[in-house]
N, C-alpha and C. Protein backbone atom coordinates (compact mmCIF):
# COMPACT_ATOMS: atom_id res chain seq x y z
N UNK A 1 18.76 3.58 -15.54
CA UNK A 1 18.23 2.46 -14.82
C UNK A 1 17.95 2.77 -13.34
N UNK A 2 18.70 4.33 -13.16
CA UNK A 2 17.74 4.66 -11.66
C UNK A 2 16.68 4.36 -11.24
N UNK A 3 15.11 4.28 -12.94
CA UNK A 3 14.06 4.30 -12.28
C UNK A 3 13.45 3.19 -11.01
N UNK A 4 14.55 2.10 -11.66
CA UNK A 4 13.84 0.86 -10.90
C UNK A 4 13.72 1.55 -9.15
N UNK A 5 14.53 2.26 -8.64
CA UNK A 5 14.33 2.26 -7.63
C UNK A 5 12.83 2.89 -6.89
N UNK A 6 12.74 3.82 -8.41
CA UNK A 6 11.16 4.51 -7.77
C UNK A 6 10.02 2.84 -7.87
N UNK A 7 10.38 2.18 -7.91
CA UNK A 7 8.89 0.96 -8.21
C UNK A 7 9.47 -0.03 -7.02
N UNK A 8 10.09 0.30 -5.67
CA UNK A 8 10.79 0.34 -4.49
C UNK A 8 9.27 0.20 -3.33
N UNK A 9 9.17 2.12 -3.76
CA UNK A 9 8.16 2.31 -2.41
C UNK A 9 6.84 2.47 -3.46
N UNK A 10 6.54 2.37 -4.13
CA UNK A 10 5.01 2.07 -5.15
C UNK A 10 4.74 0.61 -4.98
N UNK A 11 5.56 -0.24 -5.48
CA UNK A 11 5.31 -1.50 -5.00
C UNK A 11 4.98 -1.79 -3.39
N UNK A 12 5.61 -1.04 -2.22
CA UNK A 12 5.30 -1.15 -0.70
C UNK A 12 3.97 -0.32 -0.65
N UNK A 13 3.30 0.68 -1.32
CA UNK A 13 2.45 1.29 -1.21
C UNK A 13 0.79 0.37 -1.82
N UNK A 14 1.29 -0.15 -3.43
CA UNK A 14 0.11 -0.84 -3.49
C UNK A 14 0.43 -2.11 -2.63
N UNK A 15 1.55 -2.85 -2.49
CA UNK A 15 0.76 -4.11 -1.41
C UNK A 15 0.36 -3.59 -0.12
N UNK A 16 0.09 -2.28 0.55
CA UNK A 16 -0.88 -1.90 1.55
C UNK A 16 -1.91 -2.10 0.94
N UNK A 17 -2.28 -1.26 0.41
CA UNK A 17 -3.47 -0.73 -0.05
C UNK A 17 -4.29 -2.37 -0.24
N UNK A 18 -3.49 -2.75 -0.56
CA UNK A 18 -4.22 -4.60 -1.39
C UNK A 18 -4.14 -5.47 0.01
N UNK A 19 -3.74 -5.05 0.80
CA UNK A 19 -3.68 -5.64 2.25
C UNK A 19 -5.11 -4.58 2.85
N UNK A 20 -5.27 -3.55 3.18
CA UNK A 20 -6.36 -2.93 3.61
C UNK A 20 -7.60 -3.47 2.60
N UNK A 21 -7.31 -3.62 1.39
CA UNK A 21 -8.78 -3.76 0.43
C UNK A 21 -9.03 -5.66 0.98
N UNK A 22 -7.94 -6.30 1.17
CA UNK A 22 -8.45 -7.70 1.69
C UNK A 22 -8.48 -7.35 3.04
N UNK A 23 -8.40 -6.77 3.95
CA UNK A 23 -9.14 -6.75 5.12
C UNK A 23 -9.92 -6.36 5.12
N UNK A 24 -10.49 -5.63 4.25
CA UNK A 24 -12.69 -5.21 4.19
C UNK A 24 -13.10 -5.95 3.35
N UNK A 25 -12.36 -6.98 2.75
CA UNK A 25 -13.30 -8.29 2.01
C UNK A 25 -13.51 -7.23 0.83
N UNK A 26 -12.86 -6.15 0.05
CA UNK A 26 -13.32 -5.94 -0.75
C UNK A 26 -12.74 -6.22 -2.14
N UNK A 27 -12.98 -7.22 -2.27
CA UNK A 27 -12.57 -8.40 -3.09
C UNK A 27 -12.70 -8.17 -5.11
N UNK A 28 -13.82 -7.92 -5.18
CA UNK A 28 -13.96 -6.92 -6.07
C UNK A 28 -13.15 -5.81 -6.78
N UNK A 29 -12.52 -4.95 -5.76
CA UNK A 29 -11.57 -3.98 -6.08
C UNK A 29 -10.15 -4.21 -5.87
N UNK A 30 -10.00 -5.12 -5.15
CA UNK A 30 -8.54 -6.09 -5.29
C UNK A 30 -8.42 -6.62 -6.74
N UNK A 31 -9.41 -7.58 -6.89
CA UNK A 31 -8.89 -7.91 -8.52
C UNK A 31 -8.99 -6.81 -9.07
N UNK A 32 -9.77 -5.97 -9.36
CA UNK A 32 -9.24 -5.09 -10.41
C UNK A 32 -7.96 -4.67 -10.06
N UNK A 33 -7.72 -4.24 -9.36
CA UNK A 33 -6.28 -3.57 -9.13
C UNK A 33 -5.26 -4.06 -9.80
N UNK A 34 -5.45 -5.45 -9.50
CA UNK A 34 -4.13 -6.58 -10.15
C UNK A 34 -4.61 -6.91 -11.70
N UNK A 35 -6.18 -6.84 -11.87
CA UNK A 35 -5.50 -6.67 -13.51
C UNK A 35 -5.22 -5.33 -14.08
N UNK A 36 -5.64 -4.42 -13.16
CA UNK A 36 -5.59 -3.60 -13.84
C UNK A 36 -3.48 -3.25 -14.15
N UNK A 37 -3.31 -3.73 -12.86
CA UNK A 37 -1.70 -3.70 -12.71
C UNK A 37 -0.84 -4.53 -13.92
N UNK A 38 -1.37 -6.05 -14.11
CA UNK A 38 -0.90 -6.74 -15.38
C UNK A 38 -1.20 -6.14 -16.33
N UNK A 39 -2.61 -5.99 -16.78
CA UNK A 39 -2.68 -5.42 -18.08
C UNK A 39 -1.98 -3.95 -18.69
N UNK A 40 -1.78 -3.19 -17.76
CA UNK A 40 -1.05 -2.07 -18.45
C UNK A 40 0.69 -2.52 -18.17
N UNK A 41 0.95 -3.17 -17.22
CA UNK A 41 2.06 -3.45 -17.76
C UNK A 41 2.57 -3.99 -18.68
N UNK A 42 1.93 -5.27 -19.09
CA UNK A 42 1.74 -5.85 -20.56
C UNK A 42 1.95 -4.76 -21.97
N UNK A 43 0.56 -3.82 -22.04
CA UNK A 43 0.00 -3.07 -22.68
C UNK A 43 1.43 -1.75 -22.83
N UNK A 44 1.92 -1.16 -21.54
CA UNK A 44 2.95 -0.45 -21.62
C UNK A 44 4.15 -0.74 -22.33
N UNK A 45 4.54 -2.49 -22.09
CA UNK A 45 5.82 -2.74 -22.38
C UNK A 45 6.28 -3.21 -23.40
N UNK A 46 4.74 -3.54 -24.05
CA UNK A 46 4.46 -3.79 -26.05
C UNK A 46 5.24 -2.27 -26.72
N UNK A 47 4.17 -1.48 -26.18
CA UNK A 47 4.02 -0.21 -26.93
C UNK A 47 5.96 0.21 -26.53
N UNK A 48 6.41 0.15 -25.59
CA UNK A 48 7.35 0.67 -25.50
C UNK A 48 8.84 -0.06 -26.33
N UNK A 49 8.35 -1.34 -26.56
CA UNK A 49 9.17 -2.32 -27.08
C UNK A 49 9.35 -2.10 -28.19
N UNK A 50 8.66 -2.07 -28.59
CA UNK A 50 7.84 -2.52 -30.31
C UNK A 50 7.54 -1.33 -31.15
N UNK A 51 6.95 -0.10 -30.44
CA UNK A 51 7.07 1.02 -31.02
C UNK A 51 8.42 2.19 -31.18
N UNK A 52 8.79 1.69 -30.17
CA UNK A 52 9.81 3.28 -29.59
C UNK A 52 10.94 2.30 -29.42
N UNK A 53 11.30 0.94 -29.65
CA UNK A 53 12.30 0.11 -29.53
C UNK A 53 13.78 0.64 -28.40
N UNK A 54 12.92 0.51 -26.95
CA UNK A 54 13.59 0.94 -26.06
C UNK A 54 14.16 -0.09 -25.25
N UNK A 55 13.87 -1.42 -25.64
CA UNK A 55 15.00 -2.21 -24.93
C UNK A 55 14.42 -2.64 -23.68
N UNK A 56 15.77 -2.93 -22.78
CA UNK A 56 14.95 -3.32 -20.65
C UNK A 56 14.21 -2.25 -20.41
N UNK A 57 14.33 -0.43 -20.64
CA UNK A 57 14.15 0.42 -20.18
C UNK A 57 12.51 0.58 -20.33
N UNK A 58 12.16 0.04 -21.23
CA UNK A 58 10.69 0.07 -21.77
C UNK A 58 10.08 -1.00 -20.43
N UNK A 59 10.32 -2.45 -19.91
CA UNK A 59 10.03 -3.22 -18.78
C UNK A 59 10.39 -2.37 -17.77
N UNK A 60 11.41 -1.63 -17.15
CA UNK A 60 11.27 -1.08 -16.34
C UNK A 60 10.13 0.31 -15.92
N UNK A 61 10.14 1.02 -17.13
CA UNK A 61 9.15 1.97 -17.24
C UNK A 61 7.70 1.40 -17.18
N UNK A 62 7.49 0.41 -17.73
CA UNK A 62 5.77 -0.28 -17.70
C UNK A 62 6.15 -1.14 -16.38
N UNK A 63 6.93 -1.34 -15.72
CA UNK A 63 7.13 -1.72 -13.88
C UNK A 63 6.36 -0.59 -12.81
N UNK A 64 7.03 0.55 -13.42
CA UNK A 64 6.82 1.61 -12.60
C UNK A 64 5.58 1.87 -12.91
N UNK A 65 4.99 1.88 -14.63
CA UNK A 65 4.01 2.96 -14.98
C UNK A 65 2.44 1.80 -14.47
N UNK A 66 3.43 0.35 -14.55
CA UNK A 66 1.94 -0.52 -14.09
C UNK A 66 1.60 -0.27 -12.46
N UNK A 67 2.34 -0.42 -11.68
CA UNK A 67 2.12 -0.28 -10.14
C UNK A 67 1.49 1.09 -9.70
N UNK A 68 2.24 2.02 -10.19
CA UNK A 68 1.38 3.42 -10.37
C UNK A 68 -0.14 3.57 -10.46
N UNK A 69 -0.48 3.03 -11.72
CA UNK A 69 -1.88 2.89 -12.03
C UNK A 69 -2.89 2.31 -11.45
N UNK A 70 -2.36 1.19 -10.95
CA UNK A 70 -2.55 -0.08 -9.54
C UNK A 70 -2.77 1.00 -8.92
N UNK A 71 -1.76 1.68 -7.98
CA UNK A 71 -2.12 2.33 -6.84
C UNK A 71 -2.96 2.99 -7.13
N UNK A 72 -2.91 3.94 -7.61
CA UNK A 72 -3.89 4.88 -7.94
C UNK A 72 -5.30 5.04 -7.88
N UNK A 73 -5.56 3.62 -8.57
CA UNK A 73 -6.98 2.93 -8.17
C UNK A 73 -6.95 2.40 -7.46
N UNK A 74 -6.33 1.62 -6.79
CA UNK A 74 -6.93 1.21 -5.13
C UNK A 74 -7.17 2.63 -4.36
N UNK A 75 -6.42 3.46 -4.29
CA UNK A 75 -6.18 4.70 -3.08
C UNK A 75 -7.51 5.31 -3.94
N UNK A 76 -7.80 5.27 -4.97
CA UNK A 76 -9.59 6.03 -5.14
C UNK A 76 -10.50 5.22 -4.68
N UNK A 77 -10.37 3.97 -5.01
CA UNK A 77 -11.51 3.02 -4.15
C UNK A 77 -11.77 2.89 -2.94
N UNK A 78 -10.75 3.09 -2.17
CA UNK A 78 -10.14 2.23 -1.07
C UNK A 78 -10.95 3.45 0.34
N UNK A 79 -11.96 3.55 0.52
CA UNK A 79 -12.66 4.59 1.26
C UNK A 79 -12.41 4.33 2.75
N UNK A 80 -11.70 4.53 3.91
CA UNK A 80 -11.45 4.01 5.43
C UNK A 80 -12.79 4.42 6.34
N UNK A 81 -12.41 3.21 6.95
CA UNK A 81 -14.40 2.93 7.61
C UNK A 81 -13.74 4.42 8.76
N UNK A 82 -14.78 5.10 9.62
CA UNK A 82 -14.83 6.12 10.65
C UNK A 82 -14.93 4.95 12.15
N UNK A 83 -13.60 5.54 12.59
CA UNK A 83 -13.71 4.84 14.04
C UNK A 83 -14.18 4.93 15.02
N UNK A 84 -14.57 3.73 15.54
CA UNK A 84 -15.79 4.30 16.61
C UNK A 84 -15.50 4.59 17.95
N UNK A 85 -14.29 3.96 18.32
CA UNK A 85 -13.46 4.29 19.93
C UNK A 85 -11.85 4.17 19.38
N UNK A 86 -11.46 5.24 20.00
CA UNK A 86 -9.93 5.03 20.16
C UNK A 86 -9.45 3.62 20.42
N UNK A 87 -7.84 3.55 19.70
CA UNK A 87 -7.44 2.26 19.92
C UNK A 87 -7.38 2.10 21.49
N UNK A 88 -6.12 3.30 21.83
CA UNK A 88 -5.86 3.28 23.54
C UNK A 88 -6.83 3.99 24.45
N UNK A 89 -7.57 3.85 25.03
CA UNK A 89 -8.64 5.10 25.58
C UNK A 89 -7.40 5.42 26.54
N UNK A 90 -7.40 7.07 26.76
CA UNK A 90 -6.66 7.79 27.53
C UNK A 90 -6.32 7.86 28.96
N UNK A 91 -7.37 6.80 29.46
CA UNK A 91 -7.80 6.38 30.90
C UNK A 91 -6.72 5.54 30.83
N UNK A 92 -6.94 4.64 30.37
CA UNK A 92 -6.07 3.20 30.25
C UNK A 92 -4.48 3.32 30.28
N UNK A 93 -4.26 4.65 29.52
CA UNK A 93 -2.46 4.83 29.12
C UNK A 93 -2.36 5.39 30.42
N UNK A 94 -3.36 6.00 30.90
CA UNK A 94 -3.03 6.90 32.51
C UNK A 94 -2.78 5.60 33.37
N UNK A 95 -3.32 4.97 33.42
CA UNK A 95 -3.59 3.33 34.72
C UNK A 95 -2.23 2.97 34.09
N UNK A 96 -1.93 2.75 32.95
CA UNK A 96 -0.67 1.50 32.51
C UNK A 96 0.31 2.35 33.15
N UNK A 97 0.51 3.52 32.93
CA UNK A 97 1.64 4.30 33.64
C UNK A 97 1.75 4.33 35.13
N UNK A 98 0.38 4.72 35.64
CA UNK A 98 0.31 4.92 37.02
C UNK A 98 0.77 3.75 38.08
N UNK A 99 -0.05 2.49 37.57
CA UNK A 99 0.06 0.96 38.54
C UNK A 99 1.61 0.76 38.72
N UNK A 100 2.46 0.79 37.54
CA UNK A 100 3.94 0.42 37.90
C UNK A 100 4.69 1.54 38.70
N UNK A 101 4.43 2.72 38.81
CA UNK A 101 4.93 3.85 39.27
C UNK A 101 4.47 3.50 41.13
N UNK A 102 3.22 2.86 40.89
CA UNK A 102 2.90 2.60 42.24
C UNK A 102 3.54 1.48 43.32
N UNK A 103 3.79 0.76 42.15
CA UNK A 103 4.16 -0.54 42.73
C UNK A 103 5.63 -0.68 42.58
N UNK A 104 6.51 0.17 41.84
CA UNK A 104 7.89 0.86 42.61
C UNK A 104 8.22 1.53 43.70
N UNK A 105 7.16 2.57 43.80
CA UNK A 105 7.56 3.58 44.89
C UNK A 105 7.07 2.36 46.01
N UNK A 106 6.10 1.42 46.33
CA UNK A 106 5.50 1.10 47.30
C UNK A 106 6.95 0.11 47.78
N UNK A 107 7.76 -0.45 47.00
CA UNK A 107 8.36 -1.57 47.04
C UNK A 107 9.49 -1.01 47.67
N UNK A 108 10.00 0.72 47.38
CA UNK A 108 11.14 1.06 47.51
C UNK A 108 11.03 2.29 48.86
């Protein structure tokens, strides 16, 4: 029952990914993700139930093996736009540092 812990940081990984795909409105590849995430978990936890009569371990394994698959396809879809200016321009971190350095020494 260790595995549950791997569906820990897969689960923190696809809700990025589903947080970046709804911040480009790409809405489209969000739902798939999530069915694609239900349906094989569904689909996993039949086959694992019912065929191979594995008990919780079969829900935990189609936990892991659904979010997986989720990710997987978002992180192929999921293409990051090219930025066009730095967040901090390098000028700016120079001034934020410099002004208070100035306005200590001037004070002291």
């Amino acid at each position: 029952m260790y595995f549950i812990f791997g569906q820990i940081p897969l689960q923190f990984l696809f809700m990025n990914y589903t947080y970046l795909l709804i911040y480009k409105e790409d809405v489209k590849t969000y739902n798939r993700a999530l069915v694609i995430k239900g349906l094989s978990f569904s689909v996993i936890s039949i086959i694992l139930l019912f065929l191979f009569d594995m008990g919780l371990s079969s829900v935990v394994i189609a936990a892991i093996g659904s979010s997986a698959a989720a990710l997987l396809y978002s992180i192929h879809k999921f293409q990051p736009q090219e930025r066009r200016t730095r967040v901090f321009p390098l000028s700016l971190i120079k001034d934020m540092f410099h002004m208070p350095s100035n306005i200590y020494w001037r004070d002291h």
